[in-house]
N, C-alpha and C. Protein backbone atom coordinates (compact mmCIF):
# COMPACT_ATOMS: atom_id res chain seq x y z
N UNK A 1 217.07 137.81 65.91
CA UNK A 1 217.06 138.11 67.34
C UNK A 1 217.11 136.78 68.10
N UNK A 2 217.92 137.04 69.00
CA UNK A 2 218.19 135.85 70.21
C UNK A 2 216.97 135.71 71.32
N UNK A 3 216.73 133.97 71.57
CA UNK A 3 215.88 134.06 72.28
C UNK A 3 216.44 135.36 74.18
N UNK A 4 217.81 135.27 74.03
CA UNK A 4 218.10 136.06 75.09
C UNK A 4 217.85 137.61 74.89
N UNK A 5 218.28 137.95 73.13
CA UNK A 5 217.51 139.31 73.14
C UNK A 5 215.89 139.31 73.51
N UNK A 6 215.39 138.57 73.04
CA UNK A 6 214.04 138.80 72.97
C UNK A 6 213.32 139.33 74.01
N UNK A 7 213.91 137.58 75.12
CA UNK A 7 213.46 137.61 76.82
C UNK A 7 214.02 139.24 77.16
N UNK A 8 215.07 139.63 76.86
CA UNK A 8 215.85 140.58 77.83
C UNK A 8 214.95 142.14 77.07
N UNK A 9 214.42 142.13 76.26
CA UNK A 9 213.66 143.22 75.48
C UNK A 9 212.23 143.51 76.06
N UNK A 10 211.61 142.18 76.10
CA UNK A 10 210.37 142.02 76.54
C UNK A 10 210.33 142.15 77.87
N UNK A 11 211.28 141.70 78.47
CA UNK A 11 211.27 142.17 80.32
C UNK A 11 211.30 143.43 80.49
N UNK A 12 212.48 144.32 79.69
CA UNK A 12 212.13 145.53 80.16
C UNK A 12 210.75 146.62 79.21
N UNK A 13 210.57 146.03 78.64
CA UNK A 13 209.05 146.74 77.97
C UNK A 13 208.31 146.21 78.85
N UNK A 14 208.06 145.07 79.91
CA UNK A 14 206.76 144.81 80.68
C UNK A 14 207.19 145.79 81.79
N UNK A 15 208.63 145.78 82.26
CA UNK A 15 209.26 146.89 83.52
C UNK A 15 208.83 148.14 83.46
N UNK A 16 209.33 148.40 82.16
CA UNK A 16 208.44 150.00 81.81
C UNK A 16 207.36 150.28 82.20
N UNK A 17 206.40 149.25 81.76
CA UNK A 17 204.84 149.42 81.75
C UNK A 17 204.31 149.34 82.96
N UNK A 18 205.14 148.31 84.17
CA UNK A 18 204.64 148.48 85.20
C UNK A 18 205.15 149.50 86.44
N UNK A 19 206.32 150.26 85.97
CA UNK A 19 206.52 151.09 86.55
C UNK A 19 206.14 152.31 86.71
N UNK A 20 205.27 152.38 85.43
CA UNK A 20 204.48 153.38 84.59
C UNK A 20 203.14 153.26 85.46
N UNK A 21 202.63 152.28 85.71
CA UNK A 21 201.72 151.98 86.56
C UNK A 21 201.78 152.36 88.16
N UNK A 22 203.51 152.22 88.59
CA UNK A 22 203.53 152.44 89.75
C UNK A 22 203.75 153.85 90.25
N UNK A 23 204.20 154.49 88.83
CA UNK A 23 204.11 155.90 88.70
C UNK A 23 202.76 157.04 89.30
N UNK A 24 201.72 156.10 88.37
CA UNK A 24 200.20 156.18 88.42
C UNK A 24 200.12 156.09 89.77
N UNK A 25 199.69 155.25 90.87
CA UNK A 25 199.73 155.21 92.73
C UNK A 25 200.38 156.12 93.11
N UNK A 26 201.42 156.01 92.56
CA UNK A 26 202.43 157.56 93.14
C UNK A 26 201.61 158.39 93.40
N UNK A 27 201.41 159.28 92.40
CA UNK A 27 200.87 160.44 91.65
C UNK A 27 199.63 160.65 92.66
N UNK A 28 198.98 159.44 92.70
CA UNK A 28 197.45 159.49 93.32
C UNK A 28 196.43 158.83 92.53
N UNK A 29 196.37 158.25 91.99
CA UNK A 29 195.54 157.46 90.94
C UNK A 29 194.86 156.59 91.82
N UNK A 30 193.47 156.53 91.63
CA UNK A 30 192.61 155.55 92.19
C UNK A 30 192.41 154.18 92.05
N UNK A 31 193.93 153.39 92.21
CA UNK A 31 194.11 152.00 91.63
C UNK A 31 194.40 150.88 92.78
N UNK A 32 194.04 151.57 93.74
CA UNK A 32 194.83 150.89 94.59
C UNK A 32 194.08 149.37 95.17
N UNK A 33 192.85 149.09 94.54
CA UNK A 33 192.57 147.65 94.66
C UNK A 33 193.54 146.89 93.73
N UNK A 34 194.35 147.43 92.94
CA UNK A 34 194.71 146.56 91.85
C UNK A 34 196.49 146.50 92.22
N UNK A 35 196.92 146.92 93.65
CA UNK A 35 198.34 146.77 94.14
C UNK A 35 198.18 146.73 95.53
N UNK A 36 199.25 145.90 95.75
CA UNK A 36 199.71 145.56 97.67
C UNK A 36 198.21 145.21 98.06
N UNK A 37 197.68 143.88 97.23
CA UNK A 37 196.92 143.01 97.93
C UNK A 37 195.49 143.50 98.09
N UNK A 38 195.07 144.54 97.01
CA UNK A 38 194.06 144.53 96.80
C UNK A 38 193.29 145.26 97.95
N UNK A 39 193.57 145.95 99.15
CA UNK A 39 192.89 146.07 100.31
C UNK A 39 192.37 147.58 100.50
N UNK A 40 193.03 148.30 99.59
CA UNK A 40 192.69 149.56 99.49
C UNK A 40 192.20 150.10 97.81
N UNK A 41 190.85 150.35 98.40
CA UNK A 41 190.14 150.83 96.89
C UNK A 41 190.58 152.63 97.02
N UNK A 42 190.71 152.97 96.10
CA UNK A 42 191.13 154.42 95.68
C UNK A 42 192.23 154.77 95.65
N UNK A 43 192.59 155.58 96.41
CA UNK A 43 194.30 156.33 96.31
C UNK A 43 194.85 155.34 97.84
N UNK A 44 195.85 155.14 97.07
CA UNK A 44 196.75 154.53 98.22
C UNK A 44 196.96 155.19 99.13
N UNK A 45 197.32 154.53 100.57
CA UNK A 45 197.96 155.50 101.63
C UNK A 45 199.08 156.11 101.29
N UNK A 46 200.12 156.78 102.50
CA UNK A 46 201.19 157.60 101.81
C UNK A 46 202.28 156.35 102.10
N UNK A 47 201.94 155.50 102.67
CA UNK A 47 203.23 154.58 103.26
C UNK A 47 203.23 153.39 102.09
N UNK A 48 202.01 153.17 101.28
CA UNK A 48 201.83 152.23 100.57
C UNK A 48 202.61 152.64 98.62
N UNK A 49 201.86 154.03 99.00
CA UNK A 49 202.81 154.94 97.89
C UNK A 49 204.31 154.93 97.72
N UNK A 50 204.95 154.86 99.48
CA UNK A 50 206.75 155.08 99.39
C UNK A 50 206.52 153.70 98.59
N UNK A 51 206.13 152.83 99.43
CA UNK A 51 206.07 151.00 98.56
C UNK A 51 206.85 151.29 96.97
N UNK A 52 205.38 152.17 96.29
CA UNK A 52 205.56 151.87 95.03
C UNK A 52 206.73 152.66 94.61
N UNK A 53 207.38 153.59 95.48
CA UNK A 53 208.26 154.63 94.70
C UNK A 53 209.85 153.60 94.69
N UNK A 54 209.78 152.54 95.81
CA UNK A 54 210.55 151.47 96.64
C UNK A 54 210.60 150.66 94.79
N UNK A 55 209.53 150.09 94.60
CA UNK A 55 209.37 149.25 93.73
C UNK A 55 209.74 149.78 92.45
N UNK A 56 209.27 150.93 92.30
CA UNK A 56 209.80 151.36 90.93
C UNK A 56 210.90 151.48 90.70
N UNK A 57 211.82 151.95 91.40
CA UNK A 57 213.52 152.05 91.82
C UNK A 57 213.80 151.02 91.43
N UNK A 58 213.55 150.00 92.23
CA UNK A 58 213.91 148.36 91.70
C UNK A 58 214.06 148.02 90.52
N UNK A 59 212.48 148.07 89.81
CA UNK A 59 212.39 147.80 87.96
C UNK A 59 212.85 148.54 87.40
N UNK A 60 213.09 149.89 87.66
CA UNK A 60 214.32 150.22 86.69
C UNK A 60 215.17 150.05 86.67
N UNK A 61 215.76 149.75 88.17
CA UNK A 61 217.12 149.38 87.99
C UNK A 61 217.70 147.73 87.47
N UNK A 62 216.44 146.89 87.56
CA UNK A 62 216.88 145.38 86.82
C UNK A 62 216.67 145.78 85.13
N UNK A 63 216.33 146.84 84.71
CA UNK A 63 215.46 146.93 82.88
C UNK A 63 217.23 147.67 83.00
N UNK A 64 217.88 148.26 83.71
CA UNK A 64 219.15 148.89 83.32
C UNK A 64 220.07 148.01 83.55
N UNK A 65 219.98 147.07 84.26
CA UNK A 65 220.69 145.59 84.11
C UNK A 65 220.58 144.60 82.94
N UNK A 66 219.51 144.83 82.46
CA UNK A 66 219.17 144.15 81.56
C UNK A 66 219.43 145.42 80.19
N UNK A 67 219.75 146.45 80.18
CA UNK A 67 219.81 146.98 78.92
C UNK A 67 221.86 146.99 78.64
N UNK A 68 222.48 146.65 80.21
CA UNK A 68 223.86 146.48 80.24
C UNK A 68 224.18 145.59 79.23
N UNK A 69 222.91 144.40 79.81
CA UNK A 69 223.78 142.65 79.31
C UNK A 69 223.28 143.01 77.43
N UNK A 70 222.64 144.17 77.05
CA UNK A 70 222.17 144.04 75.64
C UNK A 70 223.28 144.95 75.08
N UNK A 71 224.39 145.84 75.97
CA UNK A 71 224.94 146.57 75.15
C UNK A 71 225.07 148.16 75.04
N UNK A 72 223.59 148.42 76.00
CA UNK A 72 222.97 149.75 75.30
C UNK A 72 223.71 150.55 76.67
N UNK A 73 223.97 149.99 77.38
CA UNK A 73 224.62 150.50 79.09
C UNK A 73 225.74 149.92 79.36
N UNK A 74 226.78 150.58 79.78
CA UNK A 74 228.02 150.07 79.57
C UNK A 74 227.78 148.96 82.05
N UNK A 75 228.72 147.88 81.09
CA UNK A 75 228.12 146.75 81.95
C UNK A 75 229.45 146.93 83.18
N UNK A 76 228.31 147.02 84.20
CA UNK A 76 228.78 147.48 86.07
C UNK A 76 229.64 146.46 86.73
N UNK A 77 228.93 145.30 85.96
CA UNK A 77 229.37 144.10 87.09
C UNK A 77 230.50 142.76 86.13
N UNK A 78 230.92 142.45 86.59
CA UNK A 78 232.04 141.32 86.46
C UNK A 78 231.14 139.80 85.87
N UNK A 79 231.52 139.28 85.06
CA UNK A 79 230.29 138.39 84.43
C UNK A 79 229.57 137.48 85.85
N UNK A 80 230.55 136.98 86.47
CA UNK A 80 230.54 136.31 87.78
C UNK A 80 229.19 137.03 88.70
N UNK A 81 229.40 138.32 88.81
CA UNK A 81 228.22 138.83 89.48
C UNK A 81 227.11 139.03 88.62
N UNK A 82 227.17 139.39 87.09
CA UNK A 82 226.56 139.31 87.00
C UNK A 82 225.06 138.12 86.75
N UNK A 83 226.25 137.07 86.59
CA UNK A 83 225.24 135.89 87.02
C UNK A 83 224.40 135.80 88.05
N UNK A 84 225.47 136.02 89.36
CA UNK A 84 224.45 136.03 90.11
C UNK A 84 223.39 137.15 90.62
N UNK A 85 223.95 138.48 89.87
CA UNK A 85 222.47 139.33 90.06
C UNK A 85 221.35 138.59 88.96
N UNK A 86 221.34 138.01 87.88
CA UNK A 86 220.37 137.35 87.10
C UNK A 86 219.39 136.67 87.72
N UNK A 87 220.60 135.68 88.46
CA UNK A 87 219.34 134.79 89.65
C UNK A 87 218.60 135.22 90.52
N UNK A 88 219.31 136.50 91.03
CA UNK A 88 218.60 136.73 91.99
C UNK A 88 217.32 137.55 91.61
N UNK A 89 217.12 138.24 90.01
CA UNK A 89 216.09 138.54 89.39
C UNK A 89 215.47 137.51 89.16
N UNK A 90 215.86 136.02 89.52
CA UNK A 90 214.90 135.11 88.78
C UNK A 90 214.00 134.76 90.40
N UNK A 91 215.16 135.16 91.11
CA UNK A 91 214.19 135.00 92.56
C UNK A 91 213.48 136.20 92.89
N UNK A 92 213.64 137.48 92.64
CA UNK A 92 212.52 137.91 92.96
C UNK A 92 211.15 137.91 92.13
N UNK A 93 211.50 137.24 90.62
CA UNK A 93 210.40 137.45 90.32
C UNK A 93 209.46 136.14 90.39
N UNK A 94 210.17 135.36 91.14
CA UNK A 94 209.42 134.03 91.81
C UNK A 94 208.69 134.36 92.53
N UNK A 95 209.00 135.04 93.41
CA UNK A 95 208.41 135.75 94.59
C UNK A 95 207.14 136.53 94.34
N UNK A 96 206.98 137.51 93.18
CA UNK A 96 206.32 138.38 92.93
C UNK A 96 205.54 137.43 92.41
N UNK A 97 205.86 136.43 91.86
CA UNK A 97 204.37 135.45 90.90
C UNK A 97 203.87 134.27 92.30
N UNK A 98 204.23 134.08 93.14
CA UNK A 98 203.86 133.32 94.21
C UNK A 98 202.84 134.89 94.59
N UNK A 99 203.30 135.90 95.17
CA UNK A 99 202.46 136.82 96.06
C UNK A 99 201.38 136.99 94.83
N UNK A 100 201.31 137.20 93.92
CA UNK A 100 200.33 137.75 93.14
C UNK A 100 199.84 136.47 92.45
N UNK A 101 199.96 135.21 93.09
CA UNK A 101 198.93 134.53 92.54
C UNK A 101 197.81 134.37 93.70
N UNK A 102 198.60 134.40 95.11
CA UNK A 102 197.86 134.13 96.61
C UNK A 102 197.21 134.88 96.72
N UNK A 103 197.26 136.61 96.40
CA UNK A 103 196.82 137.78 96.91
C UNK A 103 195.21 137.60 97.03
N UNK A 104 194.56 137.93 97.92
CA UNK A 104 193.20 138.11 98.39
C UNK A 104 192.70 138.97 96.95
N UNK A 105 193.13 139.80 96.15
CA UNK A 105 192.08 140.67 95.41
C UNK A 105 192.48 139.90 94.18
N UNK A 106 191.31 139.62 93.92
CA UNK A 106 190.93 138.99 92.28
C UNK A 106 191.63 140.01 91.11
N UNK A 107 190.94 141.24 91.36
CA UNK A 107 191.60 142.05 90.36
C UNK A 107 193.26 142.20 89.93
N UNK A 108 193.42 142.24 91.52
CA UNK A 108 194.91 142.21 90.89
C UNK A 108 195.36 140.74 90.40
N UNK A 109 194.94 139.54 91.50
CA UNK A 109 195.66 138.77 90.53
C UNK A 109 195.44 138.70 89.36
N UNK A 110 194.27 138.63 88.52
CA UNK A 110 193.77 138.73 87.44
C UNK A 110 194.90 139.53 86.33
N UNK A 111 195.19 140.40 86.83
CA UNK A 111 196.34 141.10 86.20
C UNK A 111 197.76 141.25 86.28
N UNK A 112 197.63 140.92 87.46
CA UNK A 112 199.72 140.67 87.52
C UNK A 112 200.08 139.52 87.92
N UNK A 113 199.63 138.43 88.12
CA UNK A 113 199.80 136.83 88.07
C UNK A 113 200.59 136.65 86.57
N UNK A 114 199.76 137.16 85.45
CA UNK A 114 200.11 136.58 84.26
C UNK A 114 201.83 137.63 84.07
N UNK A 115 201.45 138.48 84.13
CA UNK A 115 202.63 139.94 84.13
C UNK A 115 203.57 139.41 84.93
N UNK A 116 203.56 139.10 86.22
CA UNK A 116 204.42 138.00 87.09
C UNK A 116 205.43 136.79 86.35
N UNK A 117 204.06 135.97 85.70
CA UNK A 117 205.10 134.50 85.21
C UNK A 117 205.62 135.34 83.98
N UNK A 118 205.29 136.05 83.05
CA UNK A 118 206.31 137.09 82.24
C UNK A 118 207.47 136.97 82.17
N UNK A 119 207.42 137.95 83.21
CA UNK A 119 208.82 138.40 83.95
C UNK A 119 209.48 137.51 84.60
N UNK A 120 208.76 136.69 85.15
CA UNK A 120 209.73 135.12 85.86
C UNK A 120 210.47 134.38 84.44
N UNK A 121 209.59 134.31 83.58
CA UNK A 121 210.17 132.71 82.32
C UNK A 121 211.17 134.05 81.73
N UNK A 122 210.91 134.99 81.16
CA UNK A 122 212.17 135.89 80.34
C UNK A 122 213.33 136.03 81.13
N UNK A 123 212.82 136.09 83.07
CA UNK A 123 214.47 136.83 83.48
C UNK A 123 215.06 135.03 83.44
N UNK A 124 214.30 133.49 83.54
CA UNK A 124 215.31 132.63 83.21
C UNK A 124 215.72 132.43 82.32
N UNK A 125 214.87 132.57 81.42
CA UNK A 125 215.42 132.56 79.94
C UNK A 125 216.92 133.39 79.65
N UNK A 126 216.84 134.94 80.51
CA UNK A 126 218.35 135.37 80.65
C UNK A 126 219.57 135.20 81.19
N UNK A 127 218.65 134.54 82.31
CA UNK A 127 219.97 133.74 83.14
C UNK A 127 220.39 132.48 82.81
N UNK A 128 219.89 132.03 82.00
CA UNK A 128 219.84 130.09 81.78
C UNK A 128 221.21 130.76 80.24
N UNK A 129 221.27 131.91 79.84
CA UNK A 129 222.26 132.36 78.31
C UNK A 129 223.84 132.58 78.97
């Protein structure tokens, strides 16, 4: 296995897992110190919920970008774009490890800081192939 399979395997098994999570808020799950900054203990509001339904859309749709470049999904984009959709996974998940290292609630950073740089070093690791 290629370090690009690897990164591109392991990103979407952490995507899964956290979408699986964002599934959980959906639903109503009492997690909500541990997403969007920690400020709401119990069930999320309903506007904080679209958030996660917003977010989950997203990670599946980069884990189906990423299951294209492996083969398993026949591939959408032109290599050219797809470069640059890579980067721009490498920028959002810059983004997501900057917000979730700043975030006011311990808990969450505690838990998606590390889940964050993850997903940041694998999606360069895919884009740098």
């Amino acid at each position: 296995m290629t370090i690009f399979e690897f990164s591109a395997w392991l990103n979407i098994l952490v995507l899964v897992l956290v979408t699986c999570f964002q599934i959980a808020l959906i639903s109503g799950s009492p997690w909500g110190e541990y997403a969007f900054g920690g400020k709401h203990k119990g069930v999320l509001p309903r506007n904080l919920r679209i958030g996660s339904v917003i977010t989950s859309f997203l990670y599946l749709g980069i884990a189906g970008h990423y299951l294209a470049q492996l083969g398993i999904f026949p591939k959408l984009l032109s290599p050219e774009l797809n470069q640059i959709a890579n980067w721009a996974i490498v920028g959002i998940n810059s983004l997501a490890l900057i917000m979730n290292t700043i975030t006011p609630s311990k808990k969450e950073r505690m838990i998606w800081a590390p889940v964050a740089l993850v997903l940041l070093a694998t999606s360069v690791a895919i884009a740098l192939n």
